[in-house]
PDB file of N, CA and C in Angstrom:
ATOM      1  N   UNK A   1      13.813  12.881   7.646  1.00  0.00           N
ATOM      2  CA  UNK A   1      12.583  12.589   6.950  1.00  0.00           C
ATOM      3  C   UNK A   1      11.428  12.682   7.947  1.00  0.00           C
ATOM      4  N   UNK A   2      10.588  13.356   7.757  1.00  0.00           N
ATOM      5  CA  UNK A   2       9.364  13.640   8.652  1.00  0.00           C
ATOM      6  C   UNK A   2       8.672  12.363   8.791  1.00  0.00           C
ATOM      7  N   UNK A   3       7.434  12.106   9.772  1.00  0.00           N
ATOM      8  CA  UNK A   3       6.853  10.997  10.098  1.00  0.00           C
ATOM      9  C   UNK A   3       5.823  11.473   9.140  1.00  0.00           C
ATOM     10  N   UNK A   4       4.722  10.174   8.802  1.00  0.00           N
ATOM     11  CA  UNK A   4       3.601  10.325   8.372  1.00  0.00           C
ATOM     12  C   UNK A   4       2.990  10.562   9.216  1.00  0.00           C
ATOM     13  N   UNK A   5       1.665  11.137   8.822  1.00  0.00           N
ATOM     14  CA  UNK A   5       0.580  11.858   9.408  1.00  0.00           C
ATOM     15  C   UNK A   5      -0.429  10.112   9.729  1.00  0.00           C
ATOM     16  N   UNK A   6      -1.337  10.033  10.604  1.00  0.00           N
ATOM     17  CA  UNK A   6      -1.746   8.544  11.055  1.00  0.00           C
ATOM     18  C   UNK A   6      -2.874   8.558   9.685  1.00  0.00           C
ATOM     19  N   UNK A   7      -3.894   9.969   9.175  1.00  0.00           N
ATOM     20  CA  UNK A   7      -4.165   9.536   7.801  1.00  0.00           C
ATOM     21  C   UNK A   7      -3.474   8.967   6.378  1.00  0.00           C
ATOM     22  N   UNK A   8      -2.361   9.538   6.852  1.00  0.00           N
ATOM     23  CA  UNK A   8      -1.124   9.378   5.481  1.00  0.00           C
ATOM     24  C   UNK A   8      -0.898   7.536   5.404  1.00  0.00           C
ATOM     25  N   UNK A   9      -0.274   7.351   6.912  1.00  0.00           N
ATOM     26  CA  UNK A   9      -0.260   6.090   7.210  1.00  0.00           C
ATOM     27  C   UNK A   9      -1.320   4.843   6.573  1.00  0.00           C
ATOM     28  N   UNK A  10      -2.709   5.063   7.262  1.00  0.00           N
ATOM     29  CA  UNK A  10      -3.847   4.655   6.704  1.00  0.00           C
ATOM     30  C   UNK A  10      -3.645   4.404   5.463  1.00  0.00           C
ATOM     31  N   UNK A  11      -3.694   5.703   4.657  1.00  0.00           N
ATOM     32  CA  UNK A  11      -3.838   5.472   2.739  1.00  0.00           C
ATOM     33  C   UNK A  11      -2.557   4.848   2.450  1.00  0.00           C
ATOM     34  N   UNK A  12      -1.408   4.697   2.995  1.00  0.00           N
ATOM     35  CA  UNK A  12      -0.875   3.883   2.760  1.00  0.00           C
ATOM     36  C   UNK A  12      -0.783   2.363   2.508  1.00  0.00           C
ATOM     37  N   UNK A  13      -0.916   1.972   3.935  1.00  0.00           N
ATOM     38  CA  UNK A  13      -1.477   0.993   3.989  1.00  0.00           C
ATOM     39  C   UNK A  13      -2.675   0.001   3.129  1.00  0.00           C
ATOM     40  N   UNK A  14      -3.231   0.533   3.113  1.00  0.00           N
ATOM     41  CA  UNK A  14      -4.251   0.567   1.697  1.00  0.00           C
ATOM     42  C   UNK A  14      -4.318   0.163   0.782  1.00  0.00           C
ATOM     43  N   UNK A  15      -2.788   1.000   0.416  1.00  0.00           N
ATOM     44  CA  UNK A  15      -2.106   0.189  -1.075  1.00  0.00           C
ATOM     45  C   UNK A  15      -1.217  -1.312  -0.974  1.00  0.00           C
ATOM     46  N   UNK A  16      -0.908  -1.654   0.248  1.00  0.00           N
ATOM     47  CA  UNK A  16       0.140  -2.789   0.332  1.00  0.00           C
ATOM     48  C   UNK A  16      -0.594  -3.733   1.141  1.00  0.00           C
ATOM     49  N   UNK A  17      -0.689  -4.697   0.171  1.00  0.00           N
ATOM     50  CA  UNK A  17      -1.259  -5.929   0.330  1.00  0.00           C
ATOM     51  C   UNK A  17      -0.844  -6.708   1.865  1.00  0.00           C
ATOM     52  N   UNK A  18      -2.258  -6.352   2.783  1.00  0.00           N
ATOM     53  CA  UNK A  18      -1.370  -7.707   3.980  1.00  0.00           C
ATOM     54  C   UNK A  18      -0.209  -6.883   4.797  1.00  0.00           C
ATOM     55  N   UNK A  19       0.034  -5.991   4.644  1.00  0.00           N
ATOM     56  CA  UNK A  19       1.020  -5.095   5.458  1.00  0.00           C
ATOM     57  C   UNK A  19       0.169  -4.439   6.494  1.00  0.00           C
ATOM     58  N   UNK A  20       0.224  -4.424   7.963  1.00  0.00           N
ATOM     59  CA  UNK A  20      -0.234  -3.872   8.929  1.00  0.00           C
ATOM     60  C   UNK A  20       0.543  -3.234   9.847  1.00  0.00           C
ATOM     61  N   UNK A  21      -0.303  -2.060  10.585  1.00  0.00           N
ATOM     62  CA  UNK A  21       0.631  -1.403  11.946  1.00  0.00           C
ATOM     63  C   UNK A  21       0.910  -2.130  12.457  1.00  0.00           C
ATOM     64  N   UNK A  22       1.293  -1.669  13.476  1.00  0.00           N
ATOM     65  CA  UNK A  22       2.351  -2.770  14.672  1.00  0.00           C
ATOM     66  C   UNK A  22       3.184  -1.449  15.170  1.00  0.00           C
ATOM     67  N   UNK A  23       2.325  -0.864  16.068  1.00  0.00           N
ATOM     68  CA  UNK A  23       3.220   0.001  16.681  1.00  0.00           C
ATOM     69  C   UNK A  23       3.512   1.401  16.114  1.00  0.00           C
ATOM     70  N   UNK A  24       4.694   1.428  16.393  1.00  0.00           N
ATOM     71  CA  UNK A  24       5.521   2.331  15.066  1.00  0.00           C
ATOM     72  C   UNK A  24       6.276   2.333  13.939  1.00  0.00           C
ATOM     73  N   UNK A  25       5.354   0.762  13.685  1.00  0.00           N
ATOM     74  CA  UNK A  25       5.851  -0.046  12.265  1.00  0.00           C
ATOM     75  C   UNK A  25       4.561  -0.362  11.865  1.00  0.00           C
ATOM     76  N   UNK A  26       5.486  -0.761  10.295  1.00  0.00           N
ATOM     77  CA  UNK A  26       4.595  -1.629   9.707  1.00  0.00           C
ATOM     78  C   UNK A  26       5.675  -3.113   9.358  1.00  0.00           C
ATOM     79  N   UNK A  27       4.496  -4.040   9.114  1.00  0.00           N
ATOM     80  CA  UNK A  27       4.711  -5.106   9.268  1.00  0.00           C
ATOM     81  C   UNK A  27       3.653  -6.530   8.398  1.00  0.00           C
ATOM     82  N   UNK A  28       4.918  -7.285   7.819  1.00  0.00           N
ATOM     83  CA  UNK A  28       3.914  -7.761   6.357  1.00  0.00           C
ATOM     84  C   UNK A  28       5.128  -9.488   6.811  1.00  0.00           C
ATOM     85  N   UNK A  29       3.855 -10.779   7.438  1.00  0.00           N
ATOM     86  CA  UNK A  29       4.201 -11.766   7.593  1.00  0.00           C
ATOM     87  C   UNK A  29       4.152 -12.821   5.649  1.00  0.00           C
ATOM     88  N   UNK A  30       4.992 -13.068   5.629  1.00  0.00           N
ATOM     89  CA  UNK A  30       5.108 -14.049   4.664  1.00  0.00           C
ATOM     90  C   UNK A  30       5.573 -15.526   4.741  1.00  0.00           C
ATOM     91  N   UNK A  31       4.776 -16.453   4.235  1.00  0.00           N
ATOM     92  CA  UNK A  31       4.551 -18.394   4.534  1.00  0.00           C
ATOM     93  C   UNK A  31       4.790 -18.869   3.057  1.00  0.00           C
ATOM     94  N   UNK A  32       5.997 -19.459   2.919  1.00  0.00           N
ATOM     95  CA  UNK A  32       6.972 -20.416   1.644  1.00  0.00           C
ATOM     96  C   UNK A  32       6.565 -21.434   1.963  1.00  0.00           C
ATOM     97  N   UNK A  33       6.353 -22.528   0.831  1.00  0.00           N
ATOM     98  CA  UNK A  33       6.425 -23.851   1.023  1.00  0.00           C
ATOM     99  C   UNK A  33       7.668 -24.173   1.862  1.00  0.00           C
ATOM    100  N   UNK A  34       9.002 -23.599   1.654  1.00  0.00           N
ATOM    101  CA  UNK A  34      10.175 -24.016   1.923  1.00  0.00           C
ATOM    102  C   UNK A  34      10.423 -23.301   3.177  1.00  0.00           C
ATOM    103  N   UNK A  35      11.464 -23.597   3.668  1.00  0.00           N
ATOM    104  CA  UNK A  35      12.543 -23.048   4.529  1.00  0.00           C
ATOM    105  C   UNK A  35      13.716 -22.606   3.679  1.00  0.00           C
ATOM    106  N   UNK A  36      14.081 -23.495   2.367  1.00  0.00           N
ATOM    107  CA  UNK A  36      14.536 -22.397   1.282  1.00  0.00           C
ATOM    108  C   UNK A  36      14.585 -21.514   0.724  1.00  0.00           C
ATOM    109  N   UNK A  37      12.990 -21.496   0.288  1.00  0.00           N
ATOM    110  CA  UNK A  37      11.867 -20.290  -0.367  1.00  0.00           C
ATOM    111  C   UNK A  37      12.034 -19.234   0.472  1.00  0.00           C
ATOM    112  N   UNK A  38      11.889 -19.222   1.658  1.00  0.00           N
ATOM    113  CA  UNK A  38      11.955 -18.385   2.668  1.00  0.00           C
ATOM    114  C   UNK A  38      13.540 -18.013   2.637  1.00  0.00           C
ATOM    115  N   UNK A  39      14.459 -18.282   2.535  1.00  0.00           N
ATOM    116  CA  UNK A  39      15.706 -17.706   2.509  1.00  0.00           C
ATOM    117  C   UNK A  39      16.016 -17.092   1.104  1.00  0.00           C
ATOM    118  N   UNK A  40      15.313 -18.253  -0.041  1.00  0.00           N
ATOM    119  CA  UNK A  40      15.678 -17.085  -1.438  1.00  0.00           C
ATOM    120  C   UNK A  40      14.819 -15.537  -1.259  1.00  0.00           C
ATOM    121  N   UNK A  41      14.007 -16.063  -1.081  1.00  0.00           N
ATOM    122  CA  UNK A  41      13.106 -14.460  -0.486  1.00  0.00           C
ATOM    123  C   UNK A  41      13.888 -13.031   0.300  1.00  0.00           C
ATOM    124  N   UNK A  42      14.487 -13.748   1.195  1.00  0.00           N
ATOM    125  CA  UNK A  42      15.342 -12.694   1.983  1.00  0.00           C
ATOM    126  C   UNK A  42      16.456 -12.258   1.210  1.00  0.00           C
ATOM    127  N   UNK A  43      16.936 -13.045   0.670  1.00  0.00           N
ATOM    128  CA  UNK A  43      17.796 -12.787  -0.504  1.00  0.00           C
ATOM    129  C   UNK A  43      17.984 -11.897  -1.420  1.00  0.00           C
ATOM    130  N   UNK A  44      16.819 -12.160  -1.811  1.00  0.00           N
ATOM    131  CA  UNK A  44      16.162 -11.550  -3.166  1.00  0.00           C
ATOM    132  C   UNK A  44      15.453  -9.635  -2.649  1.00  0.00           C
ATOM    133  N   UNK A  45      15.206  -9.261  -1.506  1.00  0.00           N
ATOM    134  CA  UNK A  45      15.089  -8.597  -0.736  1.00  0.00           C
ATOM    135  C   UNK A  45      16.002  -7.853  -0.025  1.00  0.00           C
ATOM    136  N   UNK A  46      17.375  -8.472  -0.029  1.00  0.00           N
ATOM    137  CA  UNK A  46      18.643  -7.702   0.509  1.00  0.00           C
ATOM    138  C   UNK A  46      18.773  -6.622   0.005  1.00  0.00           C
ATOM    139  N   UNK A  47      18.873  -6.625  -1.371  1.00  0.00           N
ATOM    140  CA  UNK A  47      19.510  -5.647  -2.756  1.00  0.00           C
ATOM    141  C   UNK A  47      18.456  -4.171  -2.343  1.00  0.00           C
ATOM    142  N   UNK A  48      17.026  -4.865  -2.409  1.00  0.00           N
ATOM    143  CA  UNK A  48      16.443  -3.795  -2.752  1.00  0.00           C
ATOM    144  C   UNK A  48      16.951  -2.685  -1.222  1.00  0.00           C
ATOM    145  N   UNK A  49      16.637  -3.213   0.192  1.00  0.00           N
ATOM    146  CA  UNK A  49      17.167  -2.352   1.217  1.00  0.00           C
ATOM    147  C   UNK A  49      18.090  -1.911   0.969  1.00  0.00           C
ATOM    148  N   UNK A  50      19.353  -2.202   0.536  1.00  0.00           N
ATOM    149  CA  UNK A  50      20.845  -1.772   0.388  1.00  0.00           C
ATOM    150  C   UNK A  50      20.348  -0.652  -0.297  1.00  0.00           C
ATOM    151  N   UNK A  51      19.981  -0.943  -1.373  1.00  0.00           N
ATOM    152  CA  UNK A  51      19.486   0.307  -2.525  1.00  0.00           C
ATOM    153  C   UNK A  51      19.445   1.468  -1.386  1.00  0.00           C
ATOM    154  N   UNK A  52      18.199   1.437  -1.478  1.00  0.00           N
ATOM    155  CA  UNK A  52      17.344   2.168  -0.598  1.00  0.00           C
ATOM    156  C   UNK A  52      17.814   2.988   0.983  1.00  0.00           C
ATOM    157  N   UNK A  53      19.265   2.262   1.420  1.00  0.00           N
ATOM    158  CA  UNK A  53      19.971   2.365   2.651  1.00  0.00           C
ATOM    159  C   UNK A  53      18.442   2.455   3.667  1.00  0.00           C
ATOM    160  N   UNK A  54      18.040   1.624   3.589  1.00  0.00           N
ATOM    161  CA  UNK A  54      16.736   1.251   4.533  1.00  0.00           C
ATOM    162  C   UNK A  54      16.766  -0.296   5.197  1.00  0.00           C
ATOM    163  N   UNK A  55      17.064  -0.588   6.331  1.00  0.00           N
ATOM    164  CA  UNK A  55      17.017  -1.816   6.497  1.00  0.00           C
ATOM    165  C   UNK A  55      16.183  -2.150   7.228  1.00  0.00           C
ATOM    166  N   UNK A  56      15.360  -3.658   7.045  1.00  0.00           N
ATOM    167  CA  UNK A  56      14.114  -4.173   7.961  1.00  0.00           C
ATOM    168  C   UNK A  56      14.708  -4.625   8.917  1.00  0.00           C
ATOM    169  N   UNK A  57      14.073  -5.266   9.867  1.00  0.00           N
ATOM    170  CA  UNK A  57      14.245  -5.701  10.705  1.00  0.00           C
ATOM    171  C   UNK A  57      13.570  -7.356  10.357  1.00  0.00           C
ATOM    172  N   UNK A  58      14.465  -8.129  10.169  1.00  0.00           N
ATOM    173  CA  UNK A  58      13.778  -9.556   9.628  1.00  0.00           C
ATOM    174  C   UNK A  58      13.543 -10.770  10.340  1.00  0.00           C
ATOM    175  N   UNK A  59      12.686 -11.486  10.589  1.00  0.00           N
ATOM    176  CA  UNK A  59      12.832 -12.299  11.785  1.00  0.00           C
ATOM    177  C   UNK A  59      12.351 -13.559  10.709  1.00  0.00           C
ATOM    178  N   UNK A  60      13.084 -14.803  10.703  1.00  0.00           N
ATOM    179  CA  UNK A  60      12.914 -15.768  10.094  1.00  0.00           C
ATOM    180  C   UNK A  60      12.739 -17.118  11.281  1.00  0.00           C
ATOM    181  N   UNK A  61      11.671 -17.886  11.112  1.00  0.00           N
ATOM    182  CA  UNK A  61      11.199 -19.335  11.650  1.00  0.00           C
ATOM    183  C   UNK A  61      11.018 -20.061  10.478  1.00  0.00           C
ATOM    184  N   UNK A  62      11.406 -20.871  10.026  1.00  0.00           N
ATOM    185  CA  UNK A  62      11.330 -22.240   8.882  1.00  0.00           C
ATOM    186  C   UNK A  62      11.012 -21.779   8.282  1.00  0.00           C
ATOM    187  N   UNK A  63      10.028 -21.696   7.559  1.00  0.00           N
ATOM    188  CA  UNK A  63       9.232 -20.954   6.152  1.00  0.00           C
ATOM    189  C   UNK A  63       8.568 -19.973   6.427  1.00  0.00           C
ATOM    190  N   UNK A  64       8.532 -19.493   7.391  1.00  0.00           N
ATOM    191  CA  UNK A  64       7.891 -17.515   7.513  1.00  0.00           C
ATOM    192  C   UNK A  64       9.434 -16.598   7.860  1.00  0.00           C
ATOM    193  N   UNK A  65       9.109 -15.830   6.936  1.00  0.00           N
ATOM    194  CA  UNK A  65       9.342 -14.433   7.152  1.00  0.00           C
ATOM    195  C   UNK A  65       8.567 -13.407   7.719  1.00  0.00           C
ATOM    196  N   UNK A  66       9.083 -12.583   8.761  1.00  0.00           N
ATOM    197  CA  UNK A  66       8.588 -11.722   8.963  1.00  0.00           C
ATOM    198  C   UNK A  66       8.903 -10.061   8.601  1.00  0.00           C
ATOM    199  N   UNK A  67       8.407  -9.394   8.191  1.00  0.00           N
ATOM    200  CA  UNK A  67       9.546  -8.204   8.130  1.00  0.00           C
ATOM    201  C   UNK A  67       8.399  -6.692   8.696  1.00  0.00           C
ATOM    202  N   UNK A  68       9.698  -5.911   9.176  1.00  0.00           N
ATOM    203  CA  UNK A  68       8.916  -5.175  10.388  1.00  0.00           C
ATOM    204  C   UNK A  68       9.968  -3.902   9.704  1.00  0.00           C
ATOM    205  N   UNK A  69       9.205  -2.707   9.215  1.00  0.00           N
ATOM    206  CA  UNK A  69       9.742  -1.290   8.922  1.00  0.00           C
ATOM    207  C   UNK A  69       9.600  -0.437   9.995  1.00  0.00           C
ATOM    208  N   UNK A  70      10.749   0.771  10.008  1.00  0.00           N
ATOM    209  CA  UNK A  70      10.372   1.834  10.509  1.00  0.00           C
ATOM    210  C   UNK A  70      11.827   2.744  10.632  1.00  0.00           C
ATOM    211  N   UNK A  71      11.645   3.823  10.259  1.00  0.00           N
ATOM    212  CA  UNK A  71      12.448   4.937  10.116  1.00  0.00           C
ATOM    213  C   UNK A  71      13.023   5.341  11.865  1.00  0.00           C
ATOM    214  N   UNK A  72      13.789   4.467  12.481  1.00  0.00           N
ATOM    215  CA  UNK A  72      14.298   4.809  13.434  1.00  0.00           C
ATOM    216  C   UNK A  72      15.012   6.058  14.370  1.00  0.00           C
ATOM    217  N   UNK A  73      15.949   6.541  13.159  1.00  0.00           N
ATOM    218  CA  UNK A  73      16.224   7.855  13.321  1.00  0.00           C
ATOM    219  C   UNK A  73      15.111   8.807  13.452  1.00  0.00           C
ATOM    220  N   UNK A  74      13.801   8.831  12.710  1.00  0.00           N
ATOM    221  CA  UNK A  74      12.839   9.391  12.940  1.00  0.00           C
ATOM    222  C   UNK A  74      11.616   9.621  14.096  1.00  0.00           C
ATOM    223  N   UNK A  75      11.945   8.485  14.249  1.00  0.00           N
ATOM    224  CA  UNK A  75      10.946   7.482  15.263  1.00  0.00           C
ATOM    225  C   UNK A  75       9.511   7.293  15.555  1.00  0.00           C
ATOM    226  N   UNK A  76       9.230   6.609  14.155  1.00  0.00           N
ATOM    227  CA  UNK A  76       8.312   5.977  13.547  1.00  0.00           C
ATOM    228  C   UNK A  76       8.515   5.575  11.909  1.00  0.00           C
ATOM    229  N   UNK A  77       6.898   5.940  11.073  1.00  0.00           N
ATOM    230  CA  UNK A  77       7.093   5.545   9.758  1.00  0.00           C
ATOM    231  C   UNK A  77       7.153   6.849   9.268  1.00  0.00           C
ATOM    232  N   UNK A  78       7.815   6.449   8.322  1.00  0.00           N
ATOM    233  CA  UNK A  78       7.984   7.463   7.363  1.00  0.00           C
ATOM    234  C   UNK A  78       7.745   7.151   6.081  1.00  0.00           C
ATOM    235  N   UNK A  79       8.031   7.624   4.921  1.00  0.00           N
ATOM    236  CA  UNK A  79       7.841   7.808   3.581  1.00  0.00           C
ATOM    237  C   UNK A  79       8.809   6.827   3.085  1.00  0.00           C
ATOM    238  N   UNK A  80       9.953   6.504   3.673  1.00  0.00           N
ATOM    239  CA  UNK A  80      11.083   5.254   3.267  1.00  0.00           C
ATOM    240  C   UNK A  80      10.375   4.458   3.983  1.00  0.00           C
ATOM    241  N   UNK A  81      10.004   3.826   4.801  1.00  0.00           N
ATOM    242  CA  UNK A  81       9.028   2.533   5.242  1.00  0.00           C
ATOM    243  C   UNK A  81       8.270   1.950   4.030  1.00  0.00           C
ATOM    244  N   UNK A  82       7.458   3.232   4.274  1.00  0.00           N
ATOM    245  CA  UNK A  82       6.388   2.680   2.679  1.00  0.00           C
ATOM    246  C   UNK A  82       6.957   2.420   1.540  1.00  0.00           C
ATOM    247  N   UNK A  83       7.565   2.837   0.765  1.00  0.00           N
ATOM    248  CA  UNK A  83       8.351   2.956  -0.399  1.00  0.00           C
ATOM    249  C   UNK A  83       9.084   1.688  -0.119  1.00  0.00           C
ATOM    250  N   UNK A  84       9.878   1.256   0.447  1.00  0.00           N
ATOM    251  CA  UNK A  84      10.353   0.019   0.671  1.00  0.00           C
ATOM    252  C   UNK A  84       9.709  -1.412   0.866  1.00  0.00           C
ATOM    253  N   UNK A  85       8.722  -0.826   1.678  1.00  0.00           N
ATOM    254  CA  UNK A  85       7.552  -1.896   1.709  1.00  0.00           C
ATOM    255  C   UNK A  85       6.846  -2.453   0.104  1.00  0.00           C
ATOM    256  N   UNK A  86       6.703  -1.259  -0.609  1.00  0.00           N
ATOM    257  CA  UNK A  86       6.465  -1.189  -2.088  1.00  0.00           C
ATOM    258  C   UNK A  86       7.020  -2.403  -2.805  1.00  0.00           C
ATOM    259  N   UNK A  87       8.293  -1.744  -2.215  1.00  0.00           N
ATOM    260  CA  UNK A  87       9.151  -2.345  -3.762  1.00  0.00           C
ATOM    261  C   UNK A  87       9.629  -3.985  -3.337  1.00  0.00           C
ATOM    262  N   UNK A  88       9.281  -4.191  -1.844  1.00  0.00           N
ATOM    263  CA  UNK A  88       9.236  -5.554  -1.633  1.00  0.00           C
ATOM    264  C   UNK A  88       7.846  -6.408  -2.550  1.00  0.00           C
ATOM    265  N   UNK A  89       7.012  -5.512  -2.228  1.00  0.00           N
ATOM    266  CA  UNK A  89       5.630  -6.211  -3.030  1.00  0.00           C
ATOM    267  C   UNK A  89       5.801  -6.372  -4.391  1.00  0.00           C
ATOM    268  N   UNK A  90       6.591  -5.079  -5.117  1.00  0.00           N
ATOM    269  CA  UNK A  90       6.824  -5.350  -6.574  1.00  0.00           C
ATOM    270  C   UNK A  90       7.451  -6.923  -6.658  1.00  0.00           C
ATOM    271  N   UNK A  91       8.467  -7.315  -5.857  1.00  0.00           N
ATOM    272  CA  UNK A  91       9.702  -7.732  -6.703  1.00  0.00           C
ATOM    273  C   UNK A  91       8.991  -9.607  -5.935  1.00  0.00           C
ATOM    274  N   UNK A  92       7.952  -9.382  -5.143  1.00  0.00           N
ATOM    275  CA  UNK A  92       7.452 -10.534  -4.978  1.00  0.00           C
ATOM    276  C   UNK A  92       6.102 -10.723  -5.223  1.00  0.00           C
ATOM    277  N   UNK A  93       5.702 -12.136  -5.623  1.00  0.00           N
ATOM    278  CA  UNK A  93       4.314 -12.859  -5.772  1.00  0.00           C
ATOM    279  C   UNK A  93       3.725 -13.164  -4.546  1.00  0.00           C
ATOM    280  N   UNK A  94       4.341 -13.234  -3.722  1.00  0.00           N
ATOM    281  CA  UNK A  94       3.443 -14.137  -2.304  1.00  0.00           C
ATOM    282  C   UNK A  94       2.348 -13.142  -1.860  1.00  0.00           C
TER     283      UNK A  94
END
């Protein structure tokens, strides 16, 4: 899968709420009341990566999530970054 172009990137970005570079990622911090909330979240988030055979890179402290994309084999973002990033935003409110 080819990398995005750094305009492509941009208009991406654009569309996903609170998601920022970071490198040769992107990267979208999320704050639960819970330390629960924060684990149903990851949860609820497994399925869609599996889908997708895209996996984040997830870093959890008490009630934040962090989650950090990037098409490794590629090496950077790609078009599965975003798209995944997406469908995390669909399937959550925060």
């Amino acid at each position: 899968m080819p990398l995005l172009s750094e305009r492509q990137i941009e208009e991406q970005l654009r569309r996903l709420t609170n998601w920022h570079r970071n490198g040769e990622t992107i990267q979208k911090q999320y704050t639960f009341a819970t330390f629960l909330e924060a684990i149903d979240f990851i949860k609820a988030i497994a399925p869609l990566a599996e889908a997708a055979d895209h996996h984040p890179e997830i870093h959890n402290v008490y009630n934040s999530v962090t989650i950090t994309l990037a098409t490794h084999d590629a090496g950077g973002i790609t078009e599965k970054d975003t798209a995944l990033a997406e469908k995390i935003e669909q399937q959550t409110s925060v």
